[in-house]
N, C-alpha and C. Protein backbone atom coordinates (compact mmCIF):
# COMPACT_ATOMS: atom_id res chain seq x y z
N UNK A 1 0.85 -1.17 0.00
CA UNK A 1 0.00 0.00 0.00
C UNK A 1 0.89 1.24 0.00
N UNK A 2 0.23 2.39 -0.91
CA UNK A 2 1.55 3.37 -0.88
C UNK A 2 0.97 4.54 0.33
N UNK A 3 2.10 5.13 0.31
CA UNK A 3 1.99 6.14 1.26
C UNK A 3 1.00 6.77 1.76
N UNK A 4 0.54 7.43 0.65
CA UNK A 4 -0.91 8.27 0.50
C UNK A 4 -2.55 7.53 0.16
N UNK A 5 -2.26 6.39 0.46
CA UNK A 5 -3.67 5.44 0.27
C UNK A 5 -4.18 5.46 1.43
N UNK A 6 -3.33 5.90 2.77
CA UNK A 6 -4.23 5.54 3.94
C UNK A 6 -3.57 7.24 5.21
N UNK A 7 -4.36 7.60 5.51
CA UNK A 7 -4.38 8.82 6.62
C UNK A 7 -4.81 8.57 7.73
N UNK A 8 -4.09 8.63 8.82
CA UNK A 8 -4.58 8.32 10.05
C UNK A 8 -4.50 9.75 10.86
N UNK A 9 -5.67 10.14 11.61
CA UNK A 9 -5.81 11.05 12.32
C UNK A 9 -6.00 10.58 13.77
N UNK A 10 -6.28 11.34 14.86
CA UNK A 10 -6.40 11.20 16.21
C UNK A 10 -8.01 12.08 16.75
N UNK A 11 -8.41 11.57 17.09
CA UNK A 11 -9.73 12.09 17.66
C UNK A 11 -9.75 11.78 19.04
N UNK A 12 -10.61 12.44 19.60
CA UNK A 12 -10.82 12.13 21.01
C UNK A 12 -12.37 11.98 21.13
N UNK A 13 -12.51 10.45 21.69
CA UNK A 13 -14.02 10.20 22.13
C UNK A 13 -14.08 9.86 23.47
N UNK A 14 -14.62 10.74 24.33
CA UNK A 14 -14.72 10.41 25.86
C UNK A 14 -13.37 10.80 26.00
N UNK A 15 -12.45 11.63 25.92
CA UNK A 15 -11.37 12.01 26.44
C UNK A 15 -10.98 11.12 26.08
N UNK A 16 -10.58 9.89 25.12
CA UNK A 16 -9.37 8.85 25.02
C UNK A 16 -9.54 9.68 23.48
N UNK A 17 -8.20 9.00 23.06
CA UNK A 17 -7.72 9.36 21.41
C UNK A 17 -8.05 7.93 20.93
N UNK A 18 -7.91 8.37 19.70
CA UNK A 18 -9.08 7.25 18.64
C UNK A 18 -8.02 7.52 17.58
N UNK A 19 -7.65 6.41 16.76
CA UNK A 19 -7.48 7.07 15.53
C UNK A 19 -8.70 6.48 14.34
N UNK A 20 -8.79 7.24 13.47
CA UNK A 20 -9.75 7.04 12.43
C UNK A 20 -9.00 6.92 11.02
N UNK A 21 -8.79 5.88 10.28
CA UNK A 21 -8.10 5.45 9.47
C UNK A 21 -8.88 5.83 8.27
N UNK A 22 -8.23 6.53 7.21
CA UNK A 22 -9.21 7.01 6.29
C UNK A 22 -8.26 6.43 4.88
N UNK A 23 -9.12 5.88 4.45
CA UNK A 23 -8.53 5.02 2.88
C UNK A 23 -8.86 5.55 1.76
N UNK A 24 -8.08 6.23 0.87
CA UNK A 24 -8.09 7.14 0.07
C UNK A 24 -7.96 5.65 -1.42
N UNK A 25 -8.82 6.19 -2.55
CA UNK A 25 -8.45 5.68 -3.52
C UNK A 25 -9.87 4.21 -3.40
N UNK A 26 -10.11 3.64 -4.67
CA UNK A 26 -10.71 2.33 -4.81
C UNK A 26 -10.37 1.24 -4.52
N UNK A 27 -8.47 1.19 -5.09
CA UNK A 27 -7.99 0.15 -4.41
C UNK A 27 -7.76 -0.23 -2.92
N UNK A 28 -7.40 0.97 -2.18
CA UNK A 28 -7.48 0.70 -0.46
C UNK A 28 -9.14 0.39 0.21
N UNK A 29 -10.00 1.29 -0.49
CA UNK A 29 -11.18 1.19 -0.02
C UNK A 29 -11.58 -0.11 -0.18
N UNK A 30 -11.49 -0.80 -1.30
CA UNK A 30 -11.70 -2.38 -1.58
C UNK A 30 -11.01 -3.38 -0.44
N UNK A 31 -10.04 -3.39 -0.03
CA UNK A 31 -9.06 -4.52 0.30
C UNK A 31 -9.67 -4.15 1.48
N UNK A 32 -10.37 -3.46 2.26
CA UNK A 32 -11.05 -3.06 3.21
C UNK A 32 -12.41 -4.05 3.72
N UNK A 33 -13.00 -4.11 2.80
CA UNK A 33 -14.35 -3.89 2.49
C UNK A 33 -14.14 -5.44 1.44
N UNK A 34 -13.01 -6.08 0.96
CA UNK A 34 -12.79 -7.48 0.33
C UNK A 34 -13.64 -7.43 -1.18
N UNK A 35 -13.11 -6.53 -1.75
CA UNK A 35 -13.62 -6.04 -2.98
C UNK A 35 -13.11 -5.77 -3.98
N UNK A 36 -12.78 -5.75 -5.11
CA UNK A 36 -12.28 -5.02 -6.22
C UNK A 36 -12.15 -3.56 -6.46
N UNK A 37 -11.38 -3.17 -6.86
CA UNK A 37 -11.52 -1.70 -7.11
C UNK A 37 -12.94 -1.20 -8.05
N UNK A 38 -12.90 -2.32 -8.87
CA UNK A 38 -13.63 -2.58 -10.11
C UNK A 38 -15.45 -2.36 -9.71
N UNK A 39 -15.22 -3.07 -8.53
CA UNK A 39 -16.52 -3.39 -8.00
C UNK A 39 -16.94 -2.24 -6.73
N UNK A 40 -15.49 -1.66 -6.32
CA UNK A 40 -16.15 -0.30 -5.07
C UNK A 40 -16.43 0.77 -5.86
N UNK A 41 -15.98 1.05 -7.39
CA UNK A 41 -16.54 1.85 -8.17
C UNK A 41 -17.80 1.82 -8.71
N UNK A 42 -18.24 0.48 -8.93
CA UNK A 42 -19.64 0.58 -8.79
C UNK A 42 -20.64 0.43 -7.89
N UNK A 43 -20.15 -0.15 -6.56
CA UNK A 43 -20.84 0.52 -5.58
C UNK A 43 -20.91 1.91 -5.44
N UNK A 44 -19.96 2.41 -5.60
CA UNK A 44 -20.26 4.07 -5.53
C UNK A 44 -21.36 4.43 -6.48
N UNK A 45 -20.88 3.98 -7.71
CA UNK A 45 -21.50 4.83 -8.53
C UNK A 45 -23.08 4.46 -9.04
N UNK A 46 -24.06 3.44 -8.39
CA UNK A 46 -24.90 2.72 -7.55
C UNK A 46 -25.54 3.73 -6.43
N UNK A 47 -24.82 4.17 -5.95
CA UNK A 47 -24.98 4.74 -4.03
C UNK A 47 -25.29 4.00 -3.35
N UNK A 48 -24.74 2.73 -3.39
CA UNK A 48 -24.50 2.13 -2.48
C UNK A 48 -23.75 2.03 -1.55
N UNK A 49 -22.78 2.36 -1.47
CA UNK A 49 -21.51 2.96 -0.55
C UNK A 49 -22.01 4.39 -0.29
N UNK A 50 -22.57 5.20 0.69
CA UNK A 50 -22.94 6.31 0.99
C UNK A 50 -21.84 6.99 2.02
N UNK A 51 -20.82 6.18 2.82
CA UNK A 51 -19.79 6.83 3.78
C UNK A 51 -18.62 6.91 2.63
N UNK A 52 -18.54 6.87 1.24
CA UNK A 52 -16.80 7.14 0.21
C UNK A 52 -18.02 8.95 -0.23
N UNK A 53 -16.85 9.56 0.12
CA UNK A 53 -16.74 11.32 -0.84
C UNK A 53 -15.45 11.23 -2.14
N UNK A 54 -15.85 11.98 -2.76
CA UNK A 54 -14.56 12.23 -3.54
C UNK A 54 -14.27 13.78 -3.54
N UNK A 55 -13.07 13.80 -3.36
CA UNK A 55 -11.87 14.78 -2.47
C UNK A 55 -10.76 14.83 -3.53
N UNK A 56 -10.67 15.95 -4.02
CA UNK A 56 -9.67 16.04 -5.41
C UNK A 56 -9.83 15.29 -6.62
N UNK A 57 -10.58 14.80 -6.34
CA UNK A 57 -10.46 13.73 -7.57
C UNK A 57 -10.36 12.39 -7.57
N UNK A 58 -10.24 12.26 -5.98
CA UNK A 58 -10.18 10.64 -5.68
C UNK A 58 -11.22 10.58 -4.86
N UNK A 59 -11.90 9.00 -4.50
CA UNK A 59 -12.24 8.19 -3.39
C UNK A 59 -11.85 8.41 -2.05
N UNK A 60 -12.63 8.60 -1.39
CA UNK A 60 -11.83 8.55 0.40
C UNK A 60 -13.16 7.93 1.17
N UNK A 61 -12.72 7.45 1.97
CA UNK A 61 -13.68 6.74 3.16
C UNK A 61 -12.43 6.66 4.53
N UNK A 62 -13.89 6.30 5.76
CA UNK A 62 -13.01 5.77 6.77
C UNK A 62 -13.51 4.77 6.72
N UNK A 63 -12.22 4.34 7.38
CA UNK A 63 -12.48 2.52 7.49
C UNK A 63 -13.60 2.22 8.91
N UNK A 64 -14.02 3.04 9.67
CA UNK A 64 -14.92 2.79 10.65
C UNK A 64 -15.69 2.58 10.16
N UNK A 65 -16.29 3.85 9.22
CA UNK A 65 -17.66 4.10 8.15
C UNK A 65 -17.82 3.11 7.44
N UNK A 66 -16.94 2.48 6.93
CA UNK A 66 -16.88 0.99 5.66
C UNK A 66 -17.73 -0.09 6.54
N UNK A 67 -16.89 -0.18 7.94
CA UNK A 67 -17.41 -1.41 8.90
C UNK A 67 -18.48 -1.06 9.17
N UNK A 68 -18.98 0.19 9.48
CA UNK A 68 -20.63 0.50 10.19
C UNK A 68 -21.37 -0.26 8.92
N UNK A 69 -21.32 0.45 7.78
CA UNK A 69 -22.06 0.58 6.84
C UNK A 69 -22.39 -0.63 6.49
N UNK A 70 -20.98 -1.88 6.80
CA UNK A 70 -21.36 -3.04 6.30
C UNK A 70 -21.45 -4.39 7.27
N UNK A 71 -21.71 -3.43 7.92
CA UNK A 71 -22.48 -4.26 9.27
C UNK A 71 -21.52 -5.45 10.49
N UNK A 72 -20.18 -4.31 10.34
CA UNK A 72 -19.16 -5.55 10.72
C UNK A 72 -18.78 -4.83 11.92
């Protein structure tokens, strides 16, 4: 995975830090979620995937949002 496929930030819930892993691109969002790139593009483009935005020009999700969404 390259550099810029995955962003990790720090949040605080209840005063503890969290990080929230955010997967940029189709291919990270897939290997997530056990998918094809092929196939998270058409979930998107479906709306079926409602937690991926696109942000410059790419795909982004968090990987929390992937798991809520898909019931894991």
């Amino acid at each position: 995975m390259s550099r810029g496929d995955i962003e990790h930030r720090n949040n605080l819930v209840n005063g503890n830090p969290i990080q929230d892993e955010l997967l940029w691109g189709t291919a990270a969002i897939g290997k997530a979620i056990n998918r094809t790139p092929r196939q998270v593009f058409h979930l998107i483009s479906t709306g079926t995937l409602k937690s991926v935005q696109k942000k410059g020009g790419r795909h982004v999700a968090s990987r929390a949002a992937l798991l809520r969404e898909f019931g894991a």
